[in-house]
N, C-alpha and C. Protein backbone atom coordinates (compact mmCIF):
# COMPACT_ATOMS: atom_id res chain seq x y z
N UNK A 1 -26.06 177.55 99.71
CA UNK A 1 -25.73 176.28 100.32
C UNK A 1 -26.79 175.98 101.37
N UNK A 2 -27.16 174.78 101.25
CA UNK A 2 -28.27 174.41 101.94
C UNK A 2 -27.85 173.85 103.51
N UNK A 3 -28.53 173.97 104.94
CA UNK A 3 -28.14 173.74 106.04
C UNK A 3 -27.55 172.27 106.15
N UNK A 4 -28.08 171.58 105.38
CA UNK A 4 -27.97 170.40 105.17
C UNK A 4 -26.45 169.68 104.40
N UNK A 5 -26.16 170.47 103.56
CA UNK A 5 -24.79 170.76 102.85
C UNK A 5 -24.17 171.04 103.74
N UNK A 6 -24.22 171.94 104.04
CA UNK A 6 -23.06 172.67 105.30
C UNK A 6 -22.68 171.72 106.38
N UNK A 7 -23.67 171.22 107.13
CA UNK A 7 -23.65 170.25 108.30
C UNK A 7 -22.72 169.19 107.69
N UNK A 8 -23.22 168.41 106.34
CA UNK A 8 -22.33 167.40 105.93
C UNK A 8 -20.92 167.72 105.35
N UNK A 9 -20.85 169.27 105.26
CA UNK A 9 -19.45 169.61 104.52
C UNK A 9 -18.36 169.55 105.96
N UNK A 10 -19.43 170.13 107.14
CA UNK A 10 -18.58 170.20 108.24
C UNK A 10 -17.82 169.10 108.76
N UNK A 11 -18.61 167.98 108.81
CA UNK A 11 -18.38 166.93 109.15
C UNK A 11 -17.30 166.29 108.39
N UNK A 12 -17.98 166.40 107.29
CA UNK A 12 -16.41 165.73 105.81
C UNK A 12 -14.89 166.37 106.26
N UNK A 13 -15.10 167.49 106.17
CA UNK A 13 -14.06 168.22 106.24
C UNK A 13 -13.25 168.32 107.80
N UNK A 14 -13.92 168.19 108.76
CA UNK A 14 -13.22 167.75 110.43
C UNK A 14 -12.17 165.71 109.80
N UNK A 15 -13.24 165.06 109.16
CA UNK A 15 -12.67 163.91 108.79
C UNK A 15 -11.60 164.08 108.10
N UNK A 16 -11.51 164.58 106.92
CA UNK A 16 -10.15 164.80 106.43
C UNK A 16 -8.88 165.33 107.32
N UNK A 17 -9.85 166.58 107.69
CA UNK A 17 -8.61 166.76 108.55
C UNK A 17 -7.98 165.97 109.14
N UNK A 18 -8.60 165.17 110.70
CA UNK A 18 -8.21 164.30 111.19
C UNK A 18 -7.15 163.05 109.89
N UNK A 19 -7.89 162.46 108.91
CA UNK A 19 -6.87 161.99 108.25
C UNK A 19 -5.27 162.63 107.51
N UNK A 20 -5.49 163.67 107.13
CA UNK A 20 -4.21 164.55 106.75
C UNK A 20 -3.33 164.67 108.50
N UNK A 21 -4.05 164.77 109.15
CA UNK A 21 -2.69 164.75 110.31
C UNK A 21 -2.32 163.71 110.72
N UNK A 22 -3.24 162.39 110.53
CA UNK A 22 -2.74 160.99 110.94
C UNK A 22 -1.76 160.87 109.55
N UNK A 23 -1.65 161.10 108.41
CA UNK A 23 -0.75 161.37 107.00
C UNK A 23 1.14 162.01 108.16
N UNK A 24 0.74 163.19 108.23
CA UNK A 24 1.56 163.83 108.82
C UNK A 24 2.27 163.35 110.02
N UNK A 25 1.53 161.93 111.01
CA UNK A 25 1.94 161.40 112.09
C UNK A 25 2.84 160.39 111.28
N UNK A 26 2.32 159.64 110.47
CA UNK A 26 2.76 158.39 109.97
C UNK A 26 4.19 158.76 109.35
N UNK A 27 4.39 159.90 108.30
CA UNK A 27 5.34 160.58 108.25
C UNK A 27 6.55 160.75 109.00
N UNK A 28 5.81 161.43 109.76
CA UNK A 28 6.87 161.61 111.21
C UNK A 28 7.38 160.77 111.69
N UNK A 29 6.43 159.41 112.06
CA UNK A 29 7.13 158.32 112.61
C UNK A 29 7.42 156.99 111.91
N UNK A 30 8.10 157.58 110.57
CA UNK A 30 8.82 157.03 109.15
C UNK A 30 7.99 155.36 108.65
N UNK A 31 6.69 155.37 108.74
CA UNK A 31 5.61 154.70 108.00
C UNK A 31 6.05 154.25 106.75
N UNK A 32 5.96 153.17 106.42
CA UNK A 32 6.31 152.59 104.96
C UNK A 32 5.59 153.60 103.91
N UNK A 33 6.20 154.18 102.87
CA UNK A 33 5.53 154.31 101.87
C UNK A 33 3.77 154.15 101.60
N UNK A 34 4.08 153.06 101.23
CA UNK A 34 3.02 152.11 101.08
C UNK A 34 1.74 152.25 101.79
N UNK A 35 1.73 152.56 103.33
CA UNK A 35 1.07 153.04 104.40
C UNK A 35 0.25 154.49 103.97
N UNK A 36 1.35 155.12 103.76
CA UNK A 36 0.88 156.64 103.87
C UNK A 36 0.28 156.95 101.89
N UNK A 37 0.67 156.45 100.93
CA UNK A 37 0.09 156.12 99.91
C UNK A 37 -1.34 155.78 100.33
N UNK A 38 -1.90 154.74 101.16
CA UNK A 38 -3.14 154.43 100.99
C UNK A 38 -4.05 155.42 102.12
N UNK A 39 -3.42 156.15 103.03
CA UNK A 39 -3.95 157.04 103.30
C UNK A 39 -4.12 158.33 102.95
N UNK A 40 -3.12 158.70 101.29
CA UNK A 40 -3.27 159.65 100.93
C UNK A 40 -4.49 159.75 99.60
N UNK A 41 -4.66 158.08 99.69
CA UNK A 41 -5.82 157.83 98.16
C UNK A 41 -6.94 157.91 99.08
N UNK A 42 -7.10 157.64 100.40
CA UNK A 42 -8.24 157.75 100.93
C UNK A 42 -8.98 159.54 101.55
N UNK A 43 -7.95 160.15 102.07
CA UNK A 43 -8.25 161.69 101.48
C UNK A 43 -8.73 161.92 100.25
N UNK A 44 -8.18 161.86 99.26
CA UNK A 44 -8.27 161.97 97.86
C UNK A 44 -9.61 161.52 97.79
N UNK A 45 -10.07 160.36 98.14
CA UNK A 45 -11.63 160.21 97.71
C UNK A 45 -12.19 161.25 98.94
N UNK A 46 -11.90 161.14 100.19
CA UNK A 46 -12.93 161.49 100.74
C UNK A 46 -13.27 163.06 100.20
N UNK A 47 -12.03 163.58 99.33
CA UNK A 47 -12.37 165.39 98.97
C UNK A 47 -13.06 165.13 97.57
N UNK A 48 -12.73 164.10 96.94
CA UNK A 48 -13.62 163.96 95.82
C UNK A 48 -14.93 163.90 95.96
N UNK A 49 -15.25 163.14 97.28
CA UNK A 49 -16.75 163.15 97.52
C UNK A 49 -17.60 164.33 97.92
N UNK A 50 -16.66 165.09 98.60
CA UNK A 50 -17.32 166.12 99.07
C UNK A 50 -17.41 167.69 97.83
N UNK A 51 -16.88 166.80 96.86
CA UNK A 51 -16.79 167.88 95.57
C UNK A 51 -17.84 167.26 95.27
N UNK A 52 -18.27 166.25 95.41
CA UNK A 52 -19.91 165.50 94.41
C UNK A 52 -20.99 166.56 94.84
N UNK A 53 -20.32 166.66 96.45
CA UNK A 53 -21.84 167.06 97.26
C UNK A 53 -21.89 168.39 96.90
N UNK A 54 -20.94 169.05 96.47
CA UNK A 54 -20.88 170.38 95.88
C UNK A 54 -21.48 170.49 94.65
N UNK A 55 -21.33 169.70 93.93
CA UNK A 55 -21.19 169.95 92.22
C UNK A 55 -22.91 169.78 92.33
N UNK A 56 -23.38 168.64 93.09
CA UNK A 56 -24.31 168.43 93.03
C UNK A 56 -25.74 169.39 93.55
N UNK A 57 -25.36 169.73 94.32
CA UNK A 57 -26.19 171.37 95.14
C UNK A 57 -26.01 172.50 94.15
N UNK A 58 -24.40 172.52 93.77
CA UNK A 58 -24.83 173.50 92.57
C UNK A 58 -25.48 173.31 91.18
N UNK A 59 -25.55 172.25 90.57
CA UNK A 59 -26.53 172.01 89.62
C UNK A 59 -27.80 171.80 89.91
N UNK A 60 -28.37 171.58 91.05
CA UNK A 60 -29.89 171.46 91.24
C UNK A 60 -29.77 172.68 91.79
N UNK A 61 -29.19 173.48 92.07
CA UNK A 61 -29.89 175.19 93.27
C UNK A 61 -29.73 175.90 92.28
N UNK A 62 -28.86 176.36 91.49
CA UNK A 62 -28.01 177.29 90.97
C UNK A 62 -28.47 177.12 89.47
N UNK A 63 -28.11 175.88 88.34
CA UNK A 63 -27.92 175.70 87.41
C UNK A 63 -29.84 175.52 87.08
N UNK A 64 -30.42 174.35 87.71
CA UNK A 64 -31.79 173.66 87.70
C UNK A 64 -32.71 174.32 88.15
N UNK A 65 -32.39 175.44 89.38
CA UNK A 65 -33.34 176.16 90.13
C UNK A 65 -34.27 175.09 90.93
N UNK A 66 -33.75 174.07 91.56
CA UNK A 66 -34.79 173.87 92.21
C UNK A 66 -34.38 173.57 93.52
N UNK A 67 -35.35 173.77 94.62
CA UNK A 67 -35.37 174.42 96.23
C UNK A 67 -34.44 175.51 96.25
N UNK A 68 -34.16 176.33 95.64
CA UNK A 68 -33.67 177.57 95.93
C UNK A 68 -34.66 178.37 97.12
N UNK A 69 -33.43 178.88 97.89
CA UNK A 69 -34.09 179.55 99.02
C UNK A 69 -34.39 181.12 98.87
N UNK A 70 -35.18 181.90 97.64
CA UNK A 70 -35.48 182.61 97.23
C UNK A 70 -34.48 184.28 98.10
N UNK A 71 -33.78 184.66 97.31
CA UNK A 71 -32.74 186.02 97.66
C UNK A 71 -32.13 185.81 98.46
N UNK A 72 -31.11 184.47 99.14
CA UNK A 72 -30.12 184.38 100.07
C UNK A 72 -29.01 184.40 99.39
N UNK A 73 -28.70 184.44 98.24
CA UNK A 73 -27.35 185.20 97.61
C UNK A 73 -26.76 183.50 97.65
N UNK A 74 -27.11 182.30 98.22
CA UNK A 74 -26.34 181.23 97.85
C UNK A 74 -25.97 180.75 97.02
N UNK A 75 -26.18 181.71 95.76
CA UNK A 75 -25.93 181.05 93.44
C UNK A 75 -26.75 182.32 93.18
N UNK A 76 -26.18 182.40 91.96
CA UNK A 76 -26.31 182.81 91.31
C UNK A 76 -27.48 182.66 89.98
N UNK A 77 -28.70 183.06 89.76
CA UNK A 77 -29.56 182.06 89.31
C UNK A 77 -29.12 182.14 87.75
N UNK A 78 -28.74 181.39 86.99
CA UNK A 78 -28.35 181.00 85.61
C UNK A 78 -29.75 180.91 84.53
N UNK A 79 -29.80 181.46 83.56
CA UNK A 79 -30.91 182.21 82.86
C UNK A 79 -30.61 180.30 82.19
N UNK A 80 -32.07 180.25 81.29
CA UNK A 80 -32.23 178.77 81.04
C UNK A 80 -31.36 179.06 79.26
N UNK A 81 -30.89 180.07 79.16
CA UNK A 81 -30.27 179.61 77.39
C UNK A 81 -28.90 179.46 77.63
N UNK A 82 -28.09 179.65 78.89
CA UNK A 82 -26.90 179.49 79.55
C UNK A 82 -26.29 178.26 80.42
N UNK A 83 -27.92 177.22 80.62
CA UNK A 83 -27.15 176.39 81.90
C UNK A 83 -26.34 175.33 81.07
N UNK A 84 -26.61 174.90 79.62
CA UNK A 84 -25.50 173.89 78.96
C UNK A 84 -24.23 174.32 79.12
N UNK A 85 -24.17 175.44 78.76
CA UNK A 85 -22.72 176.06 78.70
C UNK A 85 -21.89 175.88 80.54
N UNK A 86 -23.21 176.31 81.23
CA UNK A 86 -22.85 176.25 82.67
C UNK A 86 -22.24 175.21 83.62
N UNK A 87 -23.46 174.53 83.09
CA UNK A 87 -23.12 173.00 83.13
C UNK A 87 -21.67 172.14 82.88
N UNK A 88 -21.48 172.78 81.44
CA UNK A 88 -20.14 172.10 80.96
C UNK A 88 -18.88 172.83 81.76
N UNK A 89 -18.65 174.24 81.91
CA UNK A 89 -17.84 174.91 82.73
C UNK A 89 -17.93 174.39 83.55
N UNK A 90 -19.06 173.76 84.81
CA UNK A 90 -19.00 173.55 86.30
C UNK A 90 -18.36 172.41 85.99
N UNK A 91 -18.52 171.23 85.34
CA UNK A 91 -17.72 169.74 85.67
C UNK A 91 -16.84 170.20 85.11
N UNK A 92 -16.11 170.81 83.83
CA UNK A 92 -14.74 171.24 83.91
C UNK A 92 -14.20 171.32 84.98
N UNK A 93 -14.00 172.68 85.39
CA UNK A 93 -13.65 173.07 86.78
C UNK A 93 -13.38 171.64 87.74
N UNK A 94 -14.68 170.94 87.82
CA UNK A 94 -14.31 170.11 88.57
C UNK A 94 -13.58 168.60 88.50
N UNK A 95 -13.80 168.40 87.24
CA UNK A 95 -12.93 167.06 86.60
C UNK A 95 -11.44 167.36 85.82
N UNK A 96 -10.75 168.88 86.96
CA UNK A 96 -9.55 169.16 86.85
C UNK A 96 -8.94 168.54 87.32
C-alpha cells in the first residue's frame, strides 16, 4: 500500500465514521426513515469508493507490477500466466 493510499484511506475512513455515528444519532433521535436511508446510501458509496481505491492499487502494484516498492511485502507479486485468473478473483471478491 502506497503512502498515498493510506493517507486517503485514512481520511475516507475517519469520514465514514463520522457518517455511521451521525446514522446512529438520527436513529436515536427517531429521524424519518427516509432520512437515515439516504444517509445509509451515502456510506454505502463512500465504502464503495474506497474499495475502487483498493481494487485499484491492487491491480496496478500487485496484479500489473507497476511502482511496486521492491521487497516491502505490500502484494504479493502475481507471475504473468496467473494475473487473468487474478484479475477475475479480485473483482469477484469485490463485486460481492
Amino acid at each position: 500500500m502506497t503512502l498515498e493510499l493510506k493517507s486517503e484511506a485514512q481520511r475516507r475512513l475517519a469520514r465514514i465514521l463520522g457518517q455511521v455515528l451521525g446514522i446512529q444519532r438520527m436513529v436515536e433521535d427517531d429521524r424519518t426513515c427516509g432520512e437515515v436511508m439516504q444517509q445509509v446510501v451515502a456510506v454505502k458509496a463512500a465504502l464503495e469508493q474506497l474499495g475502487v481505491s483498493f481494487l485499484s492499487e491492487h491491480l496496478q502494484t500487485c496484479v500489473l507490477h507497476e511502482g511496486l516498492h521492491g521487497g516491502d511485502g505490500s502484494c504479493v507479486e502475481v507471475p504473468a500466466e496467473k494475473r487473468t485468473d487474478e484479475i477475475k478473483a479480485t473483482l469477484k471478491r469485490f463485486l460481492r
